[in-house]
C-alpha atoms as a PDB file:
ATOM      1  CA  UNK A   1       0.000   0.000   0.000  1.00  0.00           C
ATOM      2  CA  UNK A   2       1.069   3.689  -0.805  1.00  0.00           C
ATOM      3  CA  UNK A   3       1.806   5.752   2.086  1.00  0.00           C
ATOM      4  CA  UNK A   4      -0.773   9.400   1.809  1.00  0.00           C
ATOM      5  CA  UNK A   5       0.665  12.650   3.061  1.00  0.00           C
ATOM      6  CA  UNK A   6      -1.732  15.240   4.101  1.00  0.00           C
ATOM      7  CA  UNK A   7      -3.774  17.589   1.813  1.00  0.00           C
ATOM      8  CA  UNK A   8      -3.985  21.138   1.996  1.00  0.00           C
ATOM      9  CA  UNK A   9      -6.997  21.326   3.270  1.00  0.00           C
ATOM     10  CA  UNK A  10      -6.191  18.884   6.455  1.00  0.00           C
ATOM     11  CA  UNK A  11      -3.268  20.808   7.423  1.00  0.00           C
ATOM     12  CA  UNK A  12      -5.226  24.041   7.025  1.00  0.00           C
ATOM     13  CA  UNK A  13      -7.913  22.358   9.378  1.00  0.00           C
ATOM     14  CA  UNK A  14      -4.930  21.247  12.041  1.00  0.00           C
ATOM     15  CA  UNK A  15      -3.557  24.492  11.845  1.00  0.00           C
ATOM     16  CA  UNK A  16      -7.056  26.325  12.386  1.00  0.00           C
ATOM     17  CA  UNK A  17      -7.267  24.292  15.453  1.00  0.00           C
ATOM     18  CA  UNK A  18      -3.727  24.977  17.261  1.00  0.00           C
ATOM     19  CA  UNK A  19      -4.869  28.427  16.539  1.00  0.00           C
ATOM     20  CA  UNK A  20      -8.141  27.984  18.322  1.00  0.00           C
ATOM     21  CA  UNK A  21      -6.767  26.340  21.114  1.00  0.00           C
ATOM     22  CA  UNK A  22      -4.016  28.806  21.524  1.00  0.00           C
ATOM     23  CA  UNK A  23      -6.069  31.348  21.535  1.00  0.00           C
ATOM     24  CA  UNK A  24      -8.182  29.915  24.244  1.00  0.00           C
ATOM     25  CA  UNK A  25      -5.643  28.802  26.440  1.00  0.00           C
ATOM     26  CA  UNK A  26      -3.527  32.359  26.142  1.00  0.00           C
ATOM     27  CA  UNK A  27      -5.567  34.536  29.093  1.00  0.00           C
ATOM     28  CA  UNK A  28      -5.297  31.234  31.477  1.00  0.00           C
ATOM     29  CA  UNK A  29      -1.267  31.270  30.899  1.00  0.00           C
ATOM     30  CA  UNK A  30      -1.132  34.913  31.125  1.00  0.00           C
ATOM     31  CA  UNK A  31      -3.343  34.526  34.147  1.00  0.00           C
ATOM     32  CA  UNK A  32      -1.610  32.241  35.500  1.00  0.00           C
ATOM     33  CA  UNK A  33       1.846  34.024  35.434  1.00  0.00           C
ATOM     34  CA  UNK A  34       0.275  37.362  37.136  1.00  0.00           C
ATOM     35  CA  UNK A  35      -1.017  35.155  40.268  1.00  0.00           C
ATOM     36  CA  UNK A  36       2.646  33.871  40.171  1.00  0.00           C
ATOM     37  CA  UNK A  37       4.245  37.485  39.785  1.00  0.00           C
ATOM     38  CA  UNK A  38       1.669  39.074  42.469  1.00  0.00           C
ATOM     39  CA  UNK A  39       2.146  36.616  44.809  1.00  0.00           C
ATOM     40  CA  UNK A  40       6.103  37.052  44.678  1.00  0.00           C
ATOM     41  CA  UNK A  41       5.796  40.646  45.231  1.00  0.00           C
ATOM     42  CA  UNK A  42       2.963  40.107  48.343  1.00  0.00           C
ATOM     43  CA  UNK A  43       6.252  37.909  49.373  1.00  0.00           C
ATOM     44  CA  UNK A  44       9.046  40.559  48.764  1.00  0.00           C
ATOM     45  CA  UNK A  45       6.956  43.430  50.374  1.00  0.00           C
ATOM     46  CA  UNK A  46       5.810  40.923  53.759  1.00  0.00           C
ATOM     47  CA  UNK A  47       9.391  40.567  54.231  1.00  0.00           C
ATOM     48  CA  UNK A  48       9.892  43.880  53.720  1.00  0.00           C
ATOM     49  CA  UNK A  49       7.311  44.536  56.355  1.00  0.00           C
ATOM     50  CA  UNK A  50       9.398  42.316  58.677  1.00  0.00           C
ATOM     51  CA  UNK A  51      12.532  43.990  58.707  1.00  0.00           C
ATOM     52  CA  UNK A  52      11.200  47.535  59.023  1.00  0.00           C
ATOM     53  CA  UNK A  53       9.446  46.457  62.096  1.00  0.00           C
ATOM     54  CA  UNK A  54      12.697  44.638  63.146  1.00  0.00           C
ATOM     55  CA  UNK A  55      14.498  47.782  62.316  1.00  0.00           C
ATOM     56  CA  UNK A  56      12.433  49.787  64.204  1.00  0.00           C
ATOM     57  CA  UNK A  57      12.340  48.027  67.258  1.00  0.00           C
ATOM     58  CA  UNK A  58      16.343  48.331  67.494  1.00  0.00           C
ATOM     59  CA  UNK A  59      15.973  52.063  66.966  1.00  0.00           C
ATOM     60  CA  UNK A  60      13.280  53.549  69.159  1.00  0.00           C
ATOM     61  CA  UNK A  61      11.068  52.669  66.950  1.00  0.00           C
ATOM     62  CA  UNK A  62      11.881  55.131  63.721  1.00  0.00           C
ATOM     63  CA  UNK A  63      12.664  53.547  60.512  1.00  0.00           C
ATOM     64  CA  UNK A  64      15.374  54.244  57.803  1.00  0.00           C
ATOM     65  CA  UNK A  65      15.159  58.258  56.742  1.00  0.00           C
ATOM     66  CA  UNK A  66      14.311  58.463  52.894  1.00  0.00           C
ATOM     67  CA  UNK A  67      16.613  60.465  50.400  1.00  0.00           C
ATOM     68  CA  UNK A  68      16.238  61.906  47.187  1.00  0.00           C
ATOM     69  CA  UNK A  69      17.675  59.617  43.932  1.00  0.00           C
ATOM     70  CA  UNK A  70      20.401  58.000  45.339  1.00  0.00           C
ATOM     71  CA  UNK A  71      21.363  54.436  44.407  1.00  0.00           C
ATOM     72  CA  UNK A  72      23.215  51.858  46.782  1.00  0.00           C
ATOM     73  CA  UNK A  73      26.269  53.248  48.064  1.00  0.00           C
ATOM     74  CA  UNK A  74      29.555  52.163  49.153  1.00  0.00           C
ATOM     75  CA  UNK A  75      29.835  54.196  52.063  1.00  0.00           C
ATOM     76  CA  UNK A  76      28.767  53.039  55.625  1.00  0.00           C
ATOM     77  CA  UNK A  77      27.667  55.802  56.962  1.00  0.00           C
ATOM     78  CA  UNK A  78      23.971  55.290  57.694  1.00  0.00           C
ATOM     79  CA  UNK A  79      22.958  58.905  56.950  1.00  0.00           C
ATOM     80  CA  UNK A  80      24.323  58.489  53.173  1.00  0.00           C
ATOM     81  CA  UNK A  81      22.652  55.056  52.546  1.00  0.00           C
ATOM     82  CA  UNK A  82      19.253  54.258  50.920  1.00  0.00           C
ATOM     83  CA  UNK A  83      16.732  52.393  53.422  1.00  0.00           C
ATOM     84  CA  UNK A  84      17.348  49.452  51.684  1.00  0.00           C
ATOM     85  CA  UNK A  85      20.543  49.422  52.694  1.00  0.00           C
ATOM     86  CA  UNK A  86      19.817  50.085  55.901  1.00  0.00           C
ATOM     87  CA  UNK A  87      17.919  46.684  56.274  1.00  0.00           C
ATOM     88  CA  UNK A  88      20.761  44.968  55.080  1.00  0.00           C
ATOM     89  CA  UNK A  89      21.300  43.224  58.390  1.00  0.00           C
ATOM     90  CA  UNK A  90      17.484  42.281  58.693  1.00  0.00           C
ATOM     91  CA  UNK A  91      17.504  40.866  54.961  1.00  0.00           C
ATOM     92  CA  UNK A  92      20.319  38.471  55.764  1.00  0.00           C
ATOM     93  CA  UNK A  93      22.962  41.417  53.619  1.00  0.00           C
ATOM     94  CA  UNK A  94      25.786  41.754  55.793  1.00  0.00           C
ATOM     95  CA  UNK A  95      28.190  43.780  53.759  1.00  0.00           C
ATOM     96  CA  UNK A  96      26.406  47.250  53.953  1.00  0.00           C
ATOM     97  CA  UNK A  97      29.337  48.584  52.071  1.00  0.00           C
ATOM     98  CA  UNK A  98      28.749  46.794  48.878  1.00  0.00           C
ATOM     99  CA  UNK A  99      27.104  48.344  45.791  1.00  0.00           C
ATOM    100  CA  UNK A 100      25.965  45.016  44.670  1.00  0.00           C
ATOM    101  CA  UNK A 101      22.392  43.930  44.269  1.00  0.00           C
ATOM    102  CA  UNK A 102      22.752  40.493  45.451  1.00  0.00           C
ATOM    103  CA  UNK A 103      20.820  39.658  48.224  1.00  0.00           C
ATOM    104  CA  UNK A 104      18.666  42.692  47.981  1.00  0.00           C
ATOM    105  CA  UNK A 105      16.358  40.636  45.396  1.00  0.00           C
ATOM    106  CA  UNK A 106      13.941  40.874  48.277  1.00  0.00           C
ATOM    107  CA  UNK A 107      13.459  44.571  46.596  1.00  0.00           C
ATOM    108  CA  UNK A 108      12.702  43.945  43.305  1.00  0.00           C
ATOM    109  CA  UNK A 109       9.457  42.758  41.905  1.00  0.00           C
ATOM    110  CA  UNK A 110       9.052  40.823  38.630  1.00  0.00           C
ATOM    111  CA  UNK A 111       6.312  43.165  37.153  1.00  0.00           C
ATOM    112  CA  UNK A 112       7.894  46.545  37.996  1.00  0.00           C
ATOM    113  CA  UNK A 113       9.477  49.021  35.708  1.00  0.00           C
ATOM    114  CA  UNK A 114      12.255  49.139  37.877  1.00  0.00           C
ATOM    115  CA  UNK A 115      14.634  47.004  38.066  1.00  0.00           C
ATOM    116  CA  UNK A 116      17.358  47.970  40.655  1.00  0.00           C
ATOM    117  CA  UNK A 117      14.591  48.167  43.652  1.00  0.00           C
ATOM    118  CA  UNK A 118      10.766  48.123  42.576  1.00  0.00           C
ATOM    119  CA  UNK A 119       9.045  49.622  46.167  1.00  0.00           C
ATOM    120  CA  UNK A 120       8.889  52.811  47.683  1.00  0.00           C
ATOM    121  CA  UNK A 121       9.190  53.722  51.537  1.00  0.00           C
ATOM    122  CA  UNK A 122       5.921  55.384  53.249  1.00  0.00           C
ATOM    123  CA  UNK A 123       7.726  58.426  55.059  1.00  0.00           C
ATOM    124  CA  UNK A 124       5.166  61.010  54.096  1.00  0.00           C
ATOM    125  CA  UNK A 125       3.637  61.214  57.511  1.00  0.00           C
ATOM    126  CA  UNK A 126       6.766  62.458  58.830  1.00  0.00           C
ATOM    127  CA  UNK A 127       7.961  64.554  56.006  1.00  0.00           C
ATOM    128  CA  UNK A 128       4.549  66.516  56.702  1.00  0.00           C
ATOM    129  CA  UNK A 129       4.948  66.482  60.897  1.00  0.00           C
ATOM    130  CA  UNK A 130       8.701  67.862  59.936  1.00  0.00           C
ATOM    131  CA  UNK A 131       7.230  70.748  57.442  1.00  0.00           C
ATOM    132  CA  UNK A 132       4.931  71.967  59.961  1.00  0.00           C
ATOM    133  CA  UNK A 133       6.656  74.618  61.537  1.00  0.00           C
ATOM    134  CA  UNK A 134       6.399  76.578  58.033  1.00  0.00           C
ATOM    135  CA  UNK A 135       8.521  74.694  55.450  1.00  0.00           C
ATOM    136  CA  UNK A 136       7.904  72.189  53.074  1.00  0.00           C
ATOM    137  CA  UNK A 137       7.100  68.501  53.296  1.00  0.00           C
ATOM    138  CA  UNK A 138      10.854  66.904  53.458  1.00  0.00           C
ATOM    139  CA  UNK A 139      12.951  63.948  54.540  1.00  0.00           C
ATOM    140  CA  UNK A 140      12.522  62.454  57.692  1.00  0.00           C
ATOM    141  CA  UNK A 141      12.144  59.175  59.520  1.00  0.00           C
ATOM    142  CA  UNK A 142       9.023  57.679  60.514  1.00  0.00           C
ATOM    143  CA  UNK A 143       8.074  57.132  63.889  1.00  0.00           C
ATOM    144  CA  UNK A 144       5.901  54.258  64.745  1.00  0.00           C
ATOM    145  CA  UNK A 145       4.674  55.218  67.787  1.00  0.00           C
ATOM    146  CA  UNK A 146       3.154  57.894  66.494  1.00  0.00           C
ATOM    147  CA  UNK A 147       0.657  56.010  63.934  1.00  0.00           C
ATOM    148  CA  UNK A 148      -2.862  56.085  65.152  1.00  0.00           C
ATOM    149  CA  UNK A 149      -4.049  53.554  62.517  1.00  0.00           C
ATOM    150  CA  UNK A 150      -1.815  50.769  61.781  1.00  0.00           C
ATOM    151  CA  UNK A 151      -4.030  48.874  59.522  1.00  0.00           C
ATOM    152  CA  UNK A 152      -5.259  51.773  57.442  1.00  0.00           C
ATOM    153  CA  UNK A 153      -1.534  53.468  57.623  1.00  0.00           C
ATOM    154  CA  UNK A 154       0.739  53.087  54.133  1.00  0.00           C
ATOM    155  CA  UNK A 155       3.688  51.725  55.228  1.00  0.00           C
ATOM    156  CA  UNK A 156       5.500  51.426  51.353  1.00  0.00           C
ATOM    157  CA  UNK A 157       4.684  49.168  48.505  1.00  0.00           C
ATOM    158  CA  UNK A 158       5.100  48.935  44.888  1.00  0.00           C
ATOM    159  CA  UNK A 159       6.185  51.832  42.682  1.00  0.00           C
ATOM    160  CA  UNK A 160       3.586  51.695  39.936  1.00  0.00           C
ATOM    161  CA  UNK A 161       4.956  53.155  36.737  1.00  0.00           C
ATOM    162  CA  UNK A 162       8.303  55.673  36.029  1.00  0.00           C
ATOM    163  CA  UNK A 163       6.486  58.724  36.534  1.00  0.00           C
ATOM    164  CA  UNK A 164       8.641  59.995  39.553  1.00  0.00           C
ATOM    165  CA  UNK A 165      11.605  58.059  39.993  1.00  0.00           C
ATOM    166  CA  UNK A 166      14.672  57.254  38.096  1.00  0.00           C
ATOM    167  CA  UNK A 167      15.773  53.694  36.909  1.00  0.00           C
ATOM    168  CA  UNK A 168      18.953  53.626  39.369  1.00  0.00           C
ATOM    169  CA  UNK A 169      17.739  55.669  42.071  1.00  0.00           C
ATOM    170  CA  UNK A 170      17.077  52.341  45.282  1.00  0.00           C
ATOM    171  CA  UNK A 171      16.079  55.542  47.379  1.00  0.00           C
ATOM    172  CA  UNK A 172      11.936  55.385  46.084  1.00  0.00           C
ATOM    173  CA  UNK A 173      10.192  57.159  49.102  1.00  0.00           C
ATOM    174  CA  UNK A 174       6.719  59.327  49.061  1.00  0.00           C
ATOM    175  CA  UNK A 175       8.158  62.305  51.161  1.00  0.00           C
ATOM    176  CA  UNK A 176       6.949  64.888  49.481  1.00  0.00           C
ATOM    177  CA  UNK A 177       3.485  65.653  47.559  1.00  0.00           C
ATOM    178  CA  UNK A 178       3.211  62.546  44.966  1.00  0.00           C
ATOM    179  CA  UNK A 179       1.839  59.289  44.813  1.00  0.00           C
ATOM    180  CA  UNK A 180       4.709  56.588  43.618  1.00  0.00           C
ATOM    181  CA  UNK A 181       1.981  53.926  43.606  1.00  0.00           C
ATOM    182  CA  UNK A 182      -1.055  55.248  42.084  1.00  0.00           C
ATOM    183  CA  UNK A 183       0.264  57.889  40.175  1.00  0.00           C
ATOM    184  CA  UNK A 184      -0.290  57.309  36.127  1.00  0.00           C
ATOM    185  CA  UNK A 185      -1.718  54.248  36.660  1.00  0.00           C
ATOM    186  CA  UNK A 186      -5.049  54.805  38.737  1.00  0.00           C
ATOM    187  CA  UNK A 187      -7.528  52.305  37.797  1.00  0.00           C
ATOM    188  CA  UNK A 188      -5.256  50.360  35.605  1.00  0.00           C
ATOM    189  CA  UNK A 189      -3.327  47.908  37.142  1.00  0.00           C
ATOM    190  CA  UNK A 190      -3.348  46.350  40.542  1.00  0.00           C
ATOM    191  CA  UNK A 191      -0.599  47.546  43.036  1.00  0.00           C
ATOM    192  CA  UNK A 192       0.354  45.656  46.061  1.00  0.00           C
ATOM    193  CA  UNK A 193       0.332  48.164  49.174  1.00  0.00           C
ATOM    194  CA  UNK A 194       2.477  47.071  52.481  1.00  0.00           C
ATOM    195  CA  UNK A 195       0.569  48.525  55.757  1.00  0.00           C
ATOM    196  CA  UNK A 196       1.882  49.147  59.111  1.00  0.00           C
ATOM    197  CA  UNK A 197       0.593  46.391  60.815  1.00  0.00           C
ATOM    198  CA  UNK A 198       2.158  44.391  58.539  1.00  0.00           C
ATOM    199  CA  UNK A 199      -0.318  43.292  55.983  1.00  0.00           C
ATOM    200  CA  UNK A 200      -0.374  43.447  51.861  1.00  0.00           C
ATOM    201  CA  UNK A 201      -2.957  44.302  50.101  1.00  0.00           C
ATOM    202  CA  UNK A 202      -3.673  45.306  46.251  1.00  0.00           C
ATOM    203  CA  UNK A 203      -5.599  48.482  45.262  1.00  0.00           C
ATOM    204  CA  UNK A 204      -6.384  50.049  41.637  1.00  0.00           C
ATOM    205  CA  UNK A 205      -6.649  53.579  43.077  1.00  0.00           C
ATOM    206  CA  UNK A 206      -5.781  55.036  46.441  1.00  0.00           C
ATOM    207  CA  UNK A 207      -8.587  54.130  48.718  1.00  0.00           C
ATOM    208  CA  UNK A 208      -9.334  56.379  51.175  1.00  0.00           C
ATOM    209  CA  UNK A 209     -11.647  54.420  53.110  1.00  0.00           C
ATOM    210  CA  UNK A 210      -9.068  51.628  54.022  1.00  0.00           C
ATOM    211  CA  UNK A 211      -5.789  53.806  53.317  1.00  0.00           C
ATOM    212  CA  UNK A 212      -4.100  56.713  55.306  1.00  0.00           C
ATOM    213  CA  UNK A 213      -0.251  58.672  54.622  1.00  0.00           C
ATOM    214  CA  UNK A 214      -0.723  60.569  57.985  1.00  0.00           C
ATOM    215  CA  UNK A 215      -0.076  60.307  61.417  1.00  0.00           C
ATOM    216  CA  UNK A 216      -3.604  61.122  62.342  1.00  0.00           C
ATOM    217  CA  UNK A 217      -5.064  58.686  60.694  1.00  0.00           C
ATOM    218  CA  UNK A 218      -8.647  59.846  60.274  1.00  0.00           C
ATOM    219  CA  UNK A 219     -10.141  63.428  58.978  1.00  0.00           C
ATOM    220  CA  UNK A 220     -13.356  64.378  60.587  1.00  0.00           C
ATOM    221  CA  UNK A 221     -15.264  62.708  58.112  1.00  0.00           C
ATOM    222  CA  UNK A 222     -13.767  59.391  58.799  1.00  0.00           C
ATOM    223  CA  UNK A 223     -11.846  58.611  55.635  1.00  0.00           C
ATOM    224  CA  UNK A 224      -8.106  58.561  55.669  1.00  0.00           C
ATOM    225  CA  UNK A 225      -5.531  60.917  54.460  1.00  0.00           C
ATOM    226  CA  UNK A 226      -4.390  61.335  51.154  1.00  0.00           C
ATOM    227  CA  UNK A 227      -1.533  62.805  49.452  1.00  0.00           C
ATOM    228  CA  UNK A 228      -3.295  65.698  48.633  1.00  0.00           C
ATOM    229  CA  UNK A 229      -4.267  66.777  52.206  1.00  0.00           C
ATOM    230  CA  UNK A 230      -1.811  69.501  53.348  1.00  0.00           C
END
């Protein structure tokens, strides 16, 4: 017996159907691969979480001081150094005078824009307590003590898009007026938000019902702080 190849039209058909199939199976994988990317960053920013609290229960209870864009140094003077650097010895980094990444993967996220460190640090509450004796919101470390709402507070979390930082600067903060996580991106994506009582949570928009940047926590009409609120 002769041996039949495939016609045209059969291979059209077979082809027709990997393209079907494809097609259908493409939002699962792409699904899939966000609930694996999310869930790495929840992981990066809970550890996160950790060492700031560890951090700040070795220094009466203020965290790292944000900067403006400044990458990871060399130096070990603490008042030169990004916070991430600071944590070095509560990420398991124990050469704080090294410019390399390496351990410091806990800071970058596998669906940011950045790639050097991929969260910001939620100092605005003090920046704001610090500008109230007439100057401008500015740099300053944040005291825990002083948070009135934990679970509503915005401890850091993921920078959403490069709209305020630069690709080497491992200094992202919120000091001043602007909204690293929300900013450019309201409503479009979700972004994973680390609170001061530790949890992680992901919002499309800032959410004043269940967020707050200040140390007051509340306004009189029960919702919490935003950036905007001088």
């Amino acid at each position: 017996m002769k041996s039949r190849g495939f016609t045209l039209i059969e291979l059209l058909v077979v082809v027709a159907i990997i393209g079907v199939l494809s097609a259908l199976l493409l939002p699962f994988v792409k699904n899939a691969l966000e609930q694996g990317n999310r869930g790495k960053t929840v992981s990066n920013l809970r550890q996160i979480g950790e060492a700031l609290l560890s951090y700040g229960s070795d220094h009466e209870r203020l965290l790292p001081a944000a900067h403006g864009t400044i990458g990871y140094q060399t130096t070990t003077n603490a008042a030169l150094l990004p916070w991430q650097q600071e944590l070095d010895a509560y990420i398991g980094f124990n050469d704080v005078s090294s410019e390399s990444v390496g351990s410091r993967k806990v800071f970058n996220s596998p669906i940011s824009a950045y790639h050097t460190n991929s969260y910001f640090l939620g100092s605005y509450a003090a920046g704001y307590e610090a500008s109230q004796g007439g100057g401008s919101v500015t740099f300053a470390p944040l005291n825990l003590n002083k948070i009135t709402r934990p679970a509503m507070h915005v401890l850091g979390g993921e920078v959403g898009q490069k709209v305020t930082f630069a690709d080497y600067d491992a200094d992202k903060d919120d000091y001043g007026d602007n909204d690293p996580a929300f900013r450019a991106t309201s409503g479009t994506k979700i972004v994973q938000i680390l609170f001061a009582d530790g949890h992680v949570a992901g919002f499309k928009a800032f959410d004043p019902t269940r967020m707050t940047v200040r140390y007051e926590g509340l306004k009189e009409d029960g919702t919490g702080y935003t950036y905007s609120d001088l």
